[in-house]
PDB file of N, CA and C in Angstrom:
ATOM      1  N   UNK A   1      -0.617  29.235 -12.656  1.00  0.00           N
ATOM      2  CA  UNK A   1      -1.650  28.234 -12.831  1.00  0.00           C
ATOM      3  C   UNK A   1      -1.267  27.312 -13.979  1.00  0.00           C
ATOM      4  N   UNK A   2      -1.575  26.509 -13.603  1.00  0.00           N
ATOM      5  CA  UNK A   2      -1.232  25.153 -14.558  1.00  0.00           C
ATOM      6  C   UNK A   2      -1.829  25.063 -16.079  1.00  0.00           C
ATOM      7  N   UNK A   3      -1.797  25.175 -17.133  1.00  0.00           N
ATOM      8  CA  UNK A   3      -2.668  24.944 -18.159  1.00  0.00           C
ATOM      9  C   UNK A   3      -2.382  23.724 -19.356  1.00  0.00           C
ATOM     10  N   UNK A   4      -3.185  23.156 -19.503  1.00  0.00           N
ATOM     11  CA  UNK A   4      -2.763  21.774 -20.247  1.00  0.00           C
ATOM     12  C   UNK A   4      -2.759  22.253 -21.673  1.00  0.00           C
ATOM     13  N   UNK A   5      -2.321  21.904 -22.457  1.00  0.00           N
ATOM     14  CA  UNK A   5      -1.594  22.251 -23.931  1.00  0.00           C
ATOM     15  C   UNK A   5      -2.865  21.626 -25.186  1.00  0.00           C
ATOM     16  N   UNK A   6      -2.808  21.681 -26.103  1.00  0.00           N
ATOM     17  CA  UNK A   6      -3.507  21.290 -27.061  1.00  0.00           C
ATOM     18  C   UNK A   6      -2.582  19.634 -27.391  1.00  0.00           C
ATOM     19  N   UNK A   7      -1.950  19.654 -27.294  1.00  0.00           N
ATOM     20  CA  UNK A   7      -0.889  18.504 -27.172  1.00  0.00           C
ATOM     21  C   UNK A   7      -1.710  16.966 -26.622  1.00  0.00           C
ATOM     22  N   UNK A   8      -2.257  16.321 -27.044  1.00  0.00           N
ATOM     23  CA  UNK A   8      -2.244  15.091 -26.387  1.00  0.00           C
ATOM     24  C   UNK A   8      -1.675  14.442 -25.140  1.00  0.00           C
ATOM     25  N   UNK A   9      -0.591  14.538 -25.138  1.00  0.00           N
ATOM     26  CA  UNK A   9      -0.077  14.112 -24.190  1.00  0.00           C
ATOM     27  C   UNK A   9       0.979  15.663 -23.424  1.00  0.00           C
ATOM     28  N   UNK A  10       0.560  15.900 -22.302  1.00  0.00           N
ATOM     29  CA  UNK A  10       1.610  16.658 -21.700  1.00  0.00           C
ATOM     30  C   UNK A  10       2.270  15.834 -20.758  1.00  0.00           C
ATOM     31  N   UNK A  11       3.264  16.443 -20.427  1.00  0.00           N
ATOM     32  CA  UNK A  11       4.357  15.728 -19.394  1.00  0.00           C
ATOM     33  C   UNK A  11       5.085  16.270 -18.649  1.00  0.00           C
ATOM     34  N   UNK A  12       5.176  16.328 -17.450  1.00  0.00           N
ATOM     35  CA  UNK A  12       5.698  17.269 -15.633  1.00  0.00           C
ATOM     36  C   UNK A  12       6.830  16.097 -15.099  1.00  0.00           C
ATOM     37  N   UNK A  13       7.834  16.667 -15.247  1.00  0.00           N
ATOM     38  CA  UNK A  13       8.914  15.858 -14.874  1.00  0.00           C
ATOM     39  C   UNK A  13       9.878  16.193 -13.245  1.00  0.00           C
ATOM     40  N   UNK A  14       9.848  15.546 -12.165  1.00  0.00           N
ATOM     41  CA  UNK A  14      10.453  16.307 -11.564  1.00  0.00           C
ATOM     42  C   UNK A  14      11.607  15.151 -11.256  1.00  0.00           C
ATOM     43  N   UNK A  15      13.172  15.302 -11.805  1.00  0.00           N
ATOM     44  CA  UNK A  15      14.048  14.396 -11.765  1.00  0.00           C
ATOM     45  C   UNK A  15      14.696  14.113 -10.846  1.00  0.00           C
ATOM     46  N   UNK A  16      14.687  15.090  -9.197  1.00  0.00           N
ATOM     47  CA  UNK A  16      15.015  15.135  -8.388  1.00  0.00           C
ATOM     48  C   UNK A  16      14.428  13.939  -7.556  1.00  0.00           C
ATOM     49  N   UNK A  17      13.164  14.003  -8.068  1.00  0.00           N
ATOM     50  CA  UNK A  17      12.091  12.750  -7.154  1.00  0.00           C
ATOM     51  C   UNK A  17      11.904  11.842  -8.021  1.00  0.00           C
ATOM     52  N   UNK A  18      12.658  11.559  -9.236  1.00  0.00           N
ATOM     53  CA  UNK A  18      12.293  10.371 -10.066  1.00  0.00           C
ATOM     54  C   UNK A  18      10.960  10.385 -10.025  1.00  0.00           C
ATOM     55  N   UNK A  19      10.368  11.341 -10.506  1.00  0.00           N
ATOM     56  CA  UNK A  19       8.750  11.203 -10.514  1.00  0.00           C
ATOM     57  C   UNK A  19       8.480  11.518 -12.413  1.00  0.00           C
ATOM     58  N   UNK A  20       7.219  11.210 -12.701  1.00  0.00           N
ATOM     59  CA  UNK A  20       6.866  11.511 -14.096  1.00  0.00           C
ATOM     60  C   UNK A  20       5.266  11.788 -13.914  1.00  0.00           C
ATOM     61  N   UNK A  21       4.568  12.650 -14.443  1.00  0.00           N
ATOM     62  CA  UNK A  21       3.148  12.940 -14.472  1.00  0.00           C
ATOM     63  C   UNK A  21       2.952  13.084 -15.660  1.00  0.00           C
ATOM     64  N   UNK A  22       1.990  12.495 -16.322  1.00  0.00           N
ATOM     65  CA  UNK A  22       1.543  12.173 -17.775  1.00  0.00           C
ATOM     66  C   UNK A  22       0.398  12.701 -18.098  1.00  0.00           C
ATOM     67  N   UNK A  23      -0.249  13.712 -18.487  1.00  0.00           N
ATOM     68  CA  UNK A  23      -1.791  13.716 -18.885  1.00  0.00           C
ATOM     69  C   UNK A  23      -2.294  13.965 -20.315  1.00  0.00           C
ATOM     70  N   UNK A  24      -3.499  12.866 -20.214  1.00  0.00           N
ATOM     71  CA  UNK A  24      -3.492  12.362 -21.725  1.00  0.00           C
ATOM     72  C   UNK A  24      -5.112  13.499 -22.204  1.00  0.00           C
ATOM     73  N   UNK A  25      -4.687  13.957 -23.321  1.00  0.00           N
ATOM     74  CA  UNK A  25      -5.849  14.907 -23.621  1.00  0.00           C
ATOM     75  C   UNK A  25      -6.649  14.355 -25.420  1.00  0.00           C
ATOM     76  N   UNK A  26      -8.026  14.882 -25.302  1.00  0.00           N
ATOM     77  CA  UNK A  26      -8.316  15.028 -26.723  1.00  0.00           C
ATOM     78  C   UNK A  26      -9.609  16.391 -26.601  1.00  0.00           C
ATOM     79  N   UNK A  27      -9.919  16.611 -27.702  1.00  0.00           N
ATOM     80  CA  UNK A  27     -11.211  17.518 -27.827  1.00  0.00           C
ATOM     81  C   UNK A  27     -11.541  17.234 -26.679  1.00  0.00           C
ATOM     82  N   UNK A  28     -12.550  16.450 -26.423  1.00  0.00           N
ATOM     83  CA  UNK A  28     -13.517  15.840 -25.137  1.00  0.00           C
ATOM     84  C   UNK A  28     -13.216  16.143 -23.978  1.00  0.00           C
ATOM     85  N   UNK A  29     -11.806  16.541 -23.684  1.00  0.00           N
ATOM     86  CA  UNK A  29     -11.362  16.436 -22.186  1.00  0.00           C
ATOM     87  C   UNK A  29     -10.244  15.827 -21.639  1.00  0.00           C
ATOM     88  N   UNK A  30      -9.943  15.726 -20.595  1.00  0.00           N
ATOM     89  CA  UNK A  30      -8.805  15.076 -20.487  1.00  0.00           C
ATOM     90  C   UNK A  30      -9.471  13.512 -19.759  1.00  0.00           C
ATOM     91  N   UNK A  31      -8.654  12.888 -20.722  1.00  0.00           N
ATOM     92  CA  UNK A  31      -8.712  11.013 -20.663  1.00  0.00           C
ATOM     93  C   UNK A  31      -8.323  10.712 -19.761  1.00  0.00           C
ATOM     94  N   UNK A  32      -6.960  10.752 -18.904  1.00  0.00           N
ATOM     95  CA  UNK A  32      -6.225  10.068 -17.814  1.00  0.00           C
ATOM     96  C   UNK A  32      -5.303  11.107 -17.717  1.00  0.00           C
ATOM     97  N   UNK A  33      -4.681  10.373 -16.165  1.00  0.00           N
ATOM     98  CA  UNK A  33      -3.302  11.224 -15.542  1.00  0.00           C
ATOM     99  C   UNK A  33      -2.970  10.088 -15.047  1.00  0.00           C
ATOM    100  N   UNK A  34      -1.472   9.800 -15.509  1.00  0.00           N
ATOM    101  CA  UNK A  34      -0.754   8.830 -14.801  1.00  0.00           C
ATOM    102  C   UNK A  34       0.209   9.532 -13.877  1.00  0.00           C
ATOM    103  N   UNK A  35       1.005   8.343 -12.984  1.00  0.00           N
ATOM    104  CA  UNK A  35       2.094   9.056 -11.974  1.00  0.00           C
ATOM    105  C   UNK A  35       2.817   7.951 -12.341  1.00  0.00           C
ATOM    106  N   UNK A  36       4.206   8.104 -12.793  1.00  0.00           N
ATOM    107  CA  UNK A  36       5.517   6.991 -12.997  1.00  0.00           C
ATOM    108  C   UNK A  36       6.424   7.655 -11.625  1.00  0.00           C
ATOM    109  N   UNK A  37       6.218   6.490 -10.932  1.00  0.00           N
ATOM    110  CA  UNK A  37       7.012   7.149  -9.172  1.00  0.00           C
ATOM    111  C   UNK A  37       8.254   5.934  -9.370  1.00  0.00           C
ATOM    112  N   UNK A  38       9.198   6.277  -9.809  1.00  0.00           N
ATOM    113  CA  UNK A  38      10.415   5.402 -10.265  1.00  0.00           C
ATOM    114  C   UNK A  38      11.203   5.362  -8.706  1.00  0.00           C
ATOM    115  N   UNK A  39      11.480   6.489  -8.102  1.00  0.00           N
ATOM    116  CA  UNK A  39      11.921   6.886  -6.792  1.00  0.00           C
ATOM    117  C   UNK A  39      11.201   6.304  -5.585  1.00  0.00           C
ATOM    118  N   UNK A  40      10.132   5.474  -6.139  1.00  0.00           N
ATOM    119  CA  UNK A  40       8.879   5.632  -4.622  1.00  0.00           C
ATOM    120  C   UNK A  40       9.048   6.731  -4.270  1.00  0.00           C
ATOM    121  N   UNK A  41       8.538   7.528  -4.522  1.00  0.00           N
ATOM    122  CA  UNK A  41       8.657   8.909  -3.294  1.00  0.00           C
ATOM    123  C   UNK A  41       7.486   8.741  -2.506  1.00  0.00           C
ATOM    124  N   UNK A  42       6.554   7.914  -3.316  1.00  0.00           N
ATOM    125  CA  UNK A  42       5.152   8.095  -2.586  1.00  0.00           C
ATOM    126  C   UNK A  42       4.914   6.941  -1.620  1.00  0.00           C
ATOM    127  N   UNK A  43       5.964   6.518  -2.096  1.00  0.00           N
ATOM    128  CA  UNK A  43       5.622   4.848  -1.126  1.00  0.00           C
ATOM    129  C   UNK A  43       6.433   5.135   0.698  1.00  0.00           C
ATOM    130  N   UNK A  44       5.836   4.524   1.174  1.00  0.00           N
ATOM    131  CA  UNK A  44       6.647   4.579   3.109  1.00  0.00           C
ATOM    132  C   UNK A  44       6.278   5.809   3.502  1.00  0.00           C
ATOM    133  N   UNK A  45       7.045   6.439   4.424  1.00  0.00           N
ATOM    134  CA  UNK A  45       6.065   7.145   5.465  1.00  0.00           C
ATOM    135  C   UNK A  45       7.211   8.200   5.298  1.00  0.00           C
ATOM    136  N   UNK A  46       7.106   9.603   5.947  1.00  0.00           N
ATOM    137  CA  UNK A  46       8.202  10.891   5.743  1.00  0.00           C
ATOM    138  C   UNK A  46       9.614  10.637   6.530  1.00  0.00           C
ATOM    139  N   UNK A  47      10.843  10.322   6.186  1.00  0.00           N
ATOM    140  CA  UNK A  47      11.805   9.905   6.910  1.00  0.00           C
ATOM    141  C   UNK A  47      12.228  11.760   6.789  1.00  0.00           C
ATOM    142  N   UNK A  48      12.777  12.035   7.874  1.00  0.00           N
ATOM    143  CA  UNK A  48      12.846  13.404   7.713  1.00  0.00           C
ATOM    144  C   UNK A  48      14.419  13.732   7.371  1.00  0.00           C
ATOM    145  N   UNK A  49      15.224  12.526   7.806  1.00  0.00           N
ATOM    146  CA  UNK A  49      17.100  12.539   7.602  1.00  0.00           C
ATOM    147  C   UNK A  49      17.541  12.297   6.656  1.00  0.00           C
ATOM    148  N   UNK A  50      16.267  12.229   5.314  1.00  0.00           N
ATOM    149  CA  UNK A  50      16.278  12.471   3.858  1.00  0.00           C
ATOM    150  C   UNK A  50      16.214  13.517   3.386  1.00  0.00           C
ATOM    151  N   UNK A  51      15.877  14.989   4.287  1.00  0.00           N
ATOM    152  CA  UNK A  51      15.734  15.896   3.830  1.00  0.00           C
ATOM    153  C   UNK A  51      16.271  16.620   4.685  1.00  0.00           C
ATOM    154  N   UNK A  52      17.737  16.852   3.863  1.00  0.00           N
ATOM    155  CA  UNK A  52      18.962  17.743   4.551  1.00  0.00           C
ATOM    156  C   UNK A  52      18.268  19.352   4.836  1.00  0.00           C
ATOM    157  N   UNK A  53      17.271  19.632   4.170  1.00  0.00           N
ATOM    158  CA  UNK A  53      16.447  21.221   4.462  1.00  0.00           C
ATOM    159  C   UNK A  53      15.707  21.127   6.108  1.00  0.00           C
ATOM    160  N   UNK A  54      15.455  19.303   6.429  1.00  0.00           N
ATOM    161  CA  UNK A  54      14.706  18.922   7.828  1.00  0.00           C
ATOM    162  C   UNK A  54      16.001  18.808   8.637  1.00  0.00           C
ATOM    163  N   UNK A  55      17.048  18.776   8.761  1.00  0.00           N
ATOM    164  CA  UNK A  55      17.545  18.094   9.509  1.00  0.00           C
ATOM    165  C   UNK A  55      19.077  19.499   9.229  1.00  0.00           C
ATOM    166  N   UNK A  56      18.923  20.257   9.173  1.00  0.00           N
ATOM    167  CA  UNK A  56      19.690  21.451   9.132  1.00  0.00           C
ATOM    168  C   UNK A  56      20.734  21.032  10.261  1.00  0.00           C
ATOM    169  N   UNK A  57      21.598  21.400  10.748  1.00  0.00           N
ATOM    170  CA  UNK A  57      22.462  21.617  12.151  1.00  0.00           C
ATOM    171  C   UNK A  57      22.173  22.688  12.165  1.00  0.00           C
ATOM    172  N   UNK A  58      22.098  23.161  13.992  1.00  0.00           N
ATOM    173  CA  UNK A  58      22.290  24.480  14.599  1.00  0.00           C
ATOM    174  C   UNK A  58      20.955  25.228  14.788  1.00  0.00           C
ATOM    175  N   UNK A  59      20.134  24.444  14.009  1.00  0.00           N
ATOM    176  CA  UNK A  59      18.622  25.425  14.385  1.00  0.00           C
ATOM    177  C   UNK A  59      17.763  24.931  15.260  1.00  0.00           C
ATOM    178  N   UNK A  60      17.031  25.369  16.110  1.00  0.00           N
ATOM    179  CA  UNK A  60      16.542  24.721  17.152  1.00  0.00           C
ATOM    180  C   UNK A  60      15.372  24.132  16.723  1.00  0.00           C
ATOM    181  N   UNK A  61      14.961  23.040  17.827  1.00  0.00           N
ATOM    182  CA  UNK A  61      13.896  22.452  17.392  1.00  0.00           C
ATOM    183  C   UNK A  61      13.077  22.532  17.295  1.00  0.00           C
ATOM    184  N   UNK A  62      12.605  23.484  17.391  1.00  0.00           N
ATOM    185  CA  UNK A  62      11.351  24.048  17.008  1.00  0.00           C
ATOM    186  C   UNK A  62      11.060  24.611  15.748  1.00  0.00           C
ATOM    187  N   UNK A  63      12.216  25.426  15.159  1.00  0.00           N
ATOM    188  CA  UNK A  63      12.422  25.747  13.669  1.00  0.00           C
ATOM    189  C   UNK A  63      12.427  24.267  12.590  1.00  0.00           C
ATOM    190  N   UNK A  64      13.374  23.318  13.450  1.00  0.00           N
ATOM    191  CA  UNK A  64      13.409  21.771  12.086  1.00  0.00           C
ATOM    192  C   UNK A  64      12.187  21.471  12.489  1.00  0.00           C
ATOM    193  N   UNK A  65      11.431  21.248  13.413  1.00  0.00           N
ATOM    194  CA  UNK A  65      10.152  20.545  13.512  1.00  0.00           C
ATOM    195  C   UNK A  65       9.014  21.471  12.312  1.00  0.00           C
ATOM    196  N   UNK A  66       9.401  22.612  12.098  1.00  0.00           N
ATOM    197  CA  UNK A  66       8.502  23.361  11.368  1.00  0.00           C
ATOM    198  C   UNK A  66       8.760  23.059   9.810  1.00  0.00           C
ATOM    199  N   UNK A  67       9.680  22.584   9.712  1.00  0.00           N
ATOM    200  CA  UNK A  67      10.623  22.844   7.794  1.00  0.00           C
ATOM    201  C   UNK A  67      10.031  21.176   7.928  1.00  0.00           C
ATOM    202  N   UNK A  68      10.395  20.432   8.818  1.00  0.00           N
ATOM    203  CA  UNK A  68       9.606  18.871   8.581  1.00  0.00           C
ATOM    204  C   UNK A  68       8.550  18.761   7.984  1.00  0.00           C
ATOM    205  N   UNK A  69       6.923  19.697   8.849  1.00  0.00           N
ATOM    206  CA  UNK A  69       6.214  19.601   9.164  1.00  0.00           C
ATOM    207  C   UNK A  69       5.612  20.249   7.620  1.00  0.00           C
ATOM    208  N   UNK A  70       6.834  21.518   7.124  1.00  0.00           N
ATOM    209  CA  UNK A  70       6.241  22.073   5.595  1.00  0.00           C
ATOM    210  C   UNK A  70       6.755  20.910   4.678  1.00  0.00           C
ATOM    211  N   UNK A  71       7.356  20.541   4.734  1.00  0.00           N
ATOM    212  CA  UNK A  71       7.594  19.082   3.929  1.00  0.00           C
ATOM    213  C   UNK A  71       6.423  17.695   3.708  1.00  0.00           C
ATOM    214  N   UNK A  72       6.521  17.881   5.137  1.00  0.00           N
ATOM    215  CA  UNK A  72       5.491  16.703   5.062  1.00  0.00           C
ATOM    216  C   UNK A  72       4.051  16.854   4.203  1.00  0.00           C
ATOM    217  N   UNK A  73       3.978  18.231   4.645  1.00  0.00           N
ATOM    218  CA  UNK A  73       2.450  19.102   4.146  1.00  0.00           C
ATOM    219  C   UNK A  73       2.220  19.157   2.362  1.00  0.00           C
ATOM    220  N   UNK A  74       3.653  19.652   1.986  1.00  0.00           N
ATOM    221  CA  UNK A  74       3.588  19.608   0.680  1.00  0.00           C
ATOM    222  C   UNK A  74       3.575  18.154  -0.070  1.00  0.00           C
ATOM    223  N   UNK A  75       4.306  17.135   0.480  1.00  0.00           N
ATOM    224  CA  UNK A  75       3.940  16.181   0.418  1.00  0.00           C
ATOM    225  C   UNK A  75       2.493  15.194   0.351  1.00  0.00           C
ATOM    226  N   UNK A  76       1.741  15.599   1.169  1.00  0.00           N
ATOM    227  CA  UNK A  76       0.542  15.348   1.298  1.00  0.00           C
ATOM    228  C   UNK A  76      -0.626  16.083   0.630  1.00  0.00           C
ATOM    229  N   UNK A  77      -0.287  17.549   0.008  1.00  0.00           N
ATOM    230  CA  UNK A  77      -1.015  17.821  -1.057  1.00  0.00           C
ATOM    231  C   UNK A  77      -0.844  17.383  -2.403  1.00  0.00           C
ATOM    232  N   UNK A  78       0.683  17.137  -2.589  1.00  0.00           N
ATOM    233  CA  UNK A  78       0.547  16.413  -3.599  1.00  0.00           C
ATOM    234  C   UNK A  78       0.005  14.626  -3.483  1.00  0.00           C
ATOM    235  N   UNK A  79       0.144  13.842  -2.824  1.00  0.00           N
ATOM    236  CA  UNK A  79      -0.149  13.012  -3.161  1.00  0.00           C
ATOM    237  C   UNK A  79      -1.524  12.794  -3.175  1.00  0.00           C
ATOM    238  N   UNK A  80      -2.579  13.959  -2.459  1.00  0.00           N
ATOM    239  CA  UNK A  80      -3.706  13.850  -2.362  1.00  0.00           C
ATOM    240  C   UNK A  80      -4.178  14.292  -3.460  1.00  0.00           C
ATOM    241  N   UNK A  81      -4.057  15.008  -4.665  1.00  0.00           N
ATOM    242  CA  UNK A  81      -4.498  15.774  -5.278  1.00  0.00           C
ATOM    243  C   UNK A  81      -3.975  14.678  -6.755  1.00  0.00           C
ATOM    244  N   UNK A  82      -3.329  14.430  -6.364  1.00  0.00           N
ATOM    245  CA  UNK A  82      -2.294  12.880  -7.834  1.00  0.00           C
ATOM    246  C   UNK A  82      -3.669  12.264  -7.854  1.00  0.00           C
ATOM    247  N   UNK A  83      -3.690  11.957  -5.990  1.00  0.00           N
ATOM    248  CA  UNK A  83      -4.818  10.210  -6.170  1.00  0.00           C
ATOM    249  C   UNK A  83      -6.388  10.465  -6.914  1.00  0.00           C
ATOM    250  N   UNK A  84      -6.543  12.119  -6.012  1.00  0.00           N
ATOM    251  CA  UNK A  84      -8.025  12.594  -7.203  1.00  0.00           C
ATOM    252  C   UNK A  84      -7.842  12.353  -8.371  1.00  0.00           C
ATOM    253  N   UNK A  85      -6.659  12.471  -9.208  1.00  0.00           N
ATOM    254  CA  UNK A  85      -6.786  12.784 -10.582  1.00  0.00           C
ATOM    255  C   UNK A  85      -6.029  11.396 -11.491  1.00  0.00           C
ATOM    256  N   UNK A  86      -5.450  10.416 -10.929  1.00  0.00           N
ATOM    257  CA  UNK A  86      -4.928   9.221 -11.415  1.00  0.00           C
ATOM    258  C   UNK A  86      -6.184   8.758 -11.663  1.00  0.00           C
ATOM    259  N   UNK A  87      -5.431   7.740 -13.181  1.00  0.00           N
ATOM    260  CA  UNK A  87      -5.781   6.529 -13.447  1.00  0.00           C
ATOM    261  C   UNK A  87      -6.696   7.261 -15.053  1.00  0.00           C
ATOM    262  N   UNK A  88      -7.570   6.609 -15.819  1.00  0.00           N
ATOM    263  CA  UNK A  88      -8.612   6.271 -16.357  1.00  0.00           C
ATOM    264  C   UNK A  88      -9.835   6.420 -16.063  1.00  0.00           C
ATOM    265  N   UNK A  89     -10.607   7.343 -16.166  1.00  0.00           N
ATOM    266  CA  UNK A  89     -12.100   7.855 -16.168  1.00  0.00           C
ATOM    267  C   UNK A  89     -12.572   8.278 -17.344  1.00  0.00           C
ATOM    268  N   UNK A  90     -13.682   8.508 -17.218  1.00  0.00           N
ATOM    269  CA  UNK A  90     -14.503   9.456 -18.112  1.00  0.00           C
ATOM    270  C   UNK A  90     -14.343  10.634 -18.510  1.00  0.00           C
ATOM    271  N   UNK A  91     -14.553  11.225 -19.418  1.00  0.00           N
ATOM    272  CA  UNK A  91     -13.498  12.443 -19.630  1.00  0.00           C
ATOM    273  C   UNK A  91     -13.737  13.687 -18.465  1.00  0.00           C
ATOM    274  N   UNK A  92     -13.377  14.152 -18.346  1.00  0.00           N
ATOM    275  CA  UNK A  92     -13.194  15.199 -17.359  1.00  0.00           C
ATOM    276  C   UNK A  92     -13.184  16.589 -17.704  1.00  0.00           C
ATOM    277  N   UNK A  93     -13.581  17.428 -16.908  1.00  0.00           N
ATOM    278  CA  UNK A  93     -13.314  18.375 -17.350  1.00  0.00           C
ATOM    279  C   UNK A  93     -12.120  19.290 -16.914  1.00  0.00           C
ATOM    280  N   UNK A  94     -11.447  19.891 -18.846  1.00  0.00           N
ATOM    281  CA  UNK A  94      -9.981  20.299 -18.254  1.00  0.00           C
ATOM    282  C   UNK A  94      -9.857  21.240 -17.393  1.00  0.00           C
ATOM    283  N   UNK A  95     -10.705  21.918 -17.121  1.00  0.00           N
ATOM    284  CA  UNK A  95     -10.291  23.384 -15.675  1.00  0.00           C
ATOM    285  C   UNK A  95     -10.135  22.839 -15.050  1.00  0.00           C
ATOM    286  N   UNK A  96     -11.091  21.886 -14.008  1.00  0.00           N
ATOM    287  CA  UNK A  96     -10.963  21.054 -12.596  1.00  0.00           C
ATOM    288  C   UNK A  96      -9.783  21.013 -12.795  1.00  0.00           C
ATOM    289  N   UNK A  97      -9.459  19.494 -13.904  1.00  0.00           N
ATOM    290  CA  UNK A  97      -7.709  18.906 -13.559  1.00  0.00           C
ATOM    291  C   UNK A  97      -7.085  19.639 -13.556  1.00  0.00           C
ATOM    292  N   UNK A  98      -6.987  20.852 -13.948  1.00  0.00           N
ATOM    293  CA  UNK A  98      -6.032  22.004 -14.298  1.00  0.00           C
ATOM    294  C   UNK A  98      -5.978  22.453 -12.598  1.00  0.00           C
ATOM    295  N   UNK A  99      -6.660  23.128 -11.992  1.00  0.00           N
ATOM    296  CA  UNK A  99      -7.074  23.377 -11.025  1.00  0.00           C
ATOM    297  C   UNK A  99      -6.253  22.225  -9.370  1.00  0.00           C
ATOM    298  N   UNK A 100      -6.705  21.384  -9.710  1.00  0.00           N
ATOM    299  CA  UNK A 100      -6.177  20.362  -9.136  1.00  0.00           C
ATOM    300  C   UNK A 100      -4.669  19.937  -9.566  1.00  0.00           C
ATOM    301  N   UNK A 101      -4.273  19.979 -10.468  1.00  0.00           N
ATOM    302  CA  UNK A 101      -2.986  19.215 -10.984  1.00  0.00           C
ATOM    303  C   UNK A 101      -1.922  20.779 -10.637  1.00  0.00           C
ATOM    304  N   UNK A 102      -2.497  21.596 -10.157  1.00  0.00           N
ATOM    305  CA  UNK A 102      -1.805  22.881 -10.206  1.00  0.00           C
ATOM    306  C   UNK A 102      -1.420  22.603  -8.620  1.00  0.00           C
ATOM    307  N   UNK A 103      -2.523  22.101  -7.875  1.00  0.00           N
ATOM    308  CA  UNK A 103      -2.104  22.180  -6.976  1.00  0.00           C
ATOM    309  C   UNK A 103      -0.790  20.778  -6.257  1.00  0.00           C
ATOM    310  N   UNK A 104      -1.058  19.659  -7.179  1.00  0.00           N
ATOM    311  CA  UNK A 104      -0.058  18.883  -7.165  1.00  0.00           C
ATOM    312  C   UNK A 104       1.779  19.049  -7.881  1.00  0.00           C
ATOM    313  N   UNK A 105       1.665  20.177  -8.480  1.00  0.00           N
ATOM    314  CA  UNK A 105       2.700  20.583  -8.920  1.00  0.00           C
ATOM    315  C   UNK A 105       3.397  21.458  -8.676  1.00  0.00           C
ATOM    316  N   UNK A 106       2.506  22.199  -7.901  1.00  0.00           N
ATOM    317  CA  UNK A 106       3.556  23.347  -7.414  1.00  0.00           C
ATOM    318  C   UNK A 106       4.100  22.831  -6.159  1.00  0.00           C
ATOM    319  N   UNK A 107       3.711  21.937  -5.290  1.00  0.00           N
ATOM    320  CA  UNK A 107       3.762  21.560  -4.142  1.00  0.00           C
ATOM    321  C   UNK A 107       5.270  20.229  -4.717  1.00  0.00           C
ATOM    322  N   UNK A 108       5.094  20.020  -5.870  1.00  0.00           N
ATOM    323  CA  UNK A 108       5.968  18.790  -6.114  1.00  0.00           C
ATOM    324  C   UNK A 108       7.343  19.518  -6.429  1.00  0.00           C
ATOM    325  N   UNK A 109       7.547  20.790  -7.369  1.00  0.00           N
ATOM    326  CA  UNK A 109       8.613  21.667  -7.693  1.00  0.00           C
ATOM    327  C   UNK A 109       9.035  22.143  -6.526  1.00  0.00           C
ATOM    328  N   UNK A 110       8.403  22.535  -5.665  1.00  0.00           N
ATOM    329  CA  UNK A 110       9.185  22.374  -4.377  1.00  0.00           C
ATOM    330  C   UNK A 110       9.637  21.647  -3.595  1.00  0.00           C
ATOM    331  N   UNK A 111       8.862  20.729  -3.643  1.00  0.00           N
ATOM    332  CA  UNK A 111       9.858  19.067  -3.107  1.00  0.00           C
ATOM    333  C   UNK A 111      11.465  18.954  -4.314  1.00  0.00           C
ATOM    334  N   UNK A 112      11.039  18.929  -5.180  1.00  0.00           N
ATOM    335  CA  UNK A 112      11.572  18.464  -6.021  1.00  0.00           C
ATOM    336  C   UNK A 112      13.462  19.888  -6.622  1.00  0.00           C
ATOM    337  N   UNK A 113      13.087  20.672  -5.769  1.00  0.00           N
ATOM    338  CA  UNK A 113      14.248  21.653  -5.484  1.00  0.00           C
ATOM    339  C   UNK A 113      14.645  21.085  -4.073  1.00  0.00           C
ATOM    340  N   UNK A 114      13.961  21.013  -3.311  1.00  0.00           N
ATOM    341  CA  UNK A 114      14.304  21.111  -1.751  1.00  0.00           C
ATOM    342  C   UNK A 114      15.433  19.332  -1.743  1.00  0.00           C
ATOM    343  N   UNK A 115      15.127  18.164  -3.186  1.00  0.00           N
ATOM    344  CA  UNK A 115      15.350  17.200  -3.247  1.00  0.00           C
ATOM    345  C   UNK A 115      16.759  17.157  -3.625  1.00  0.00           C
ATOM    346  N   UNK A 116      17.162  18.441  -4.373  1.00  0.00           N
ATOM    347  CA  UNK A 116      18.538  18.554  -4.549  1.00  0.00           C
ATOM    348  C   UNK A 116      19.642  18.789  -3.652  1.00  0.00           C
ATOM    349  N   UNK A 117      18.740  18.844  -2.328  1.00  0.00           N
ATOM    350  CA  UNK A 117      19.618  19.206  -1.128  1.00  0.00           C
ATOM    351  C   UNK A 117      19.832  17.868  -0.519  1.00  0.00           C
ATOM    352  N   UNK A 118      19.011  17.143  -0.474  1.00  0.00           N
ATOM    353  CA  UNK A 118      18.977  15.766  -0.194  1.00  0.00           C
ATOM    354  C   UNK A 118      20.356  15.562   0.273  1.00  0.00           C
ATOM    355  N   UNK A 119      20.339  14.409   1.061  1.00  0.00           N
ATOM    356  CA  UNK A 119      21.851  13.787   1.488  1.00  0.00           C
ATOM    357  C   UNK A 119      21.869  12.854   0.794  1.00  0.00           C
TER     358      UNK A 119
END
């Protein structure tokens, strides 16, 4: 589980996806969560012949349609769970984001291994 630091600012780096996650803290709560997507990863739609783990040789299609389909998935929890928690609000409370940002990160460390396979 994810836990945010006494630290002002924490920071989730995954360099594989040129991605950066920023979350800004004080007493009160947490202030903001930014996303620095240097890679677009988030931008366009799932090309799957980007992800040498989708596009294996020798396994049938029914197995790559499945490793796509967990790709795509993890993909889509993270970006759903970023968009809850981006930007500038009111302070928040830190369990939720914790809660939520846990679930955008574990889903991203696995992109973000599976990214080293990349072609």
């Amino acid at each position: 589980m994810v836990r945010l630091t006494d630290s002002p600012t924490t920071i989730y780096q995954f360099p594989h996806l040129d991605l950066t996650i920023k979350v800004r803290c004080d007493d009160a709560g947490v202030r903001s969560v930014s996303v620095v997507d240097r890679g677009r990863f988030f931008a366009g739609e799932f090309v799957a012949e980007n992800w040498l783990h989708a596009t294996e040789s020798g396994l049938p299609d029914d197995q790559l349609s499945v490793k796509r389909h967990a790709i795509a998935n993890r993909m889509h929890v993270a970006s759903l769970a970023l968009d809850i928690l981006r930007g500038d609000s009111d302070y928040r409370d830190r369990i939720e984001v914790e809660q939520t940002l846990d679930m955008a990160i574990k889903s991203l460390e696995e992109l973000d291994h599976l990214a080293m396979q990349r072609l």
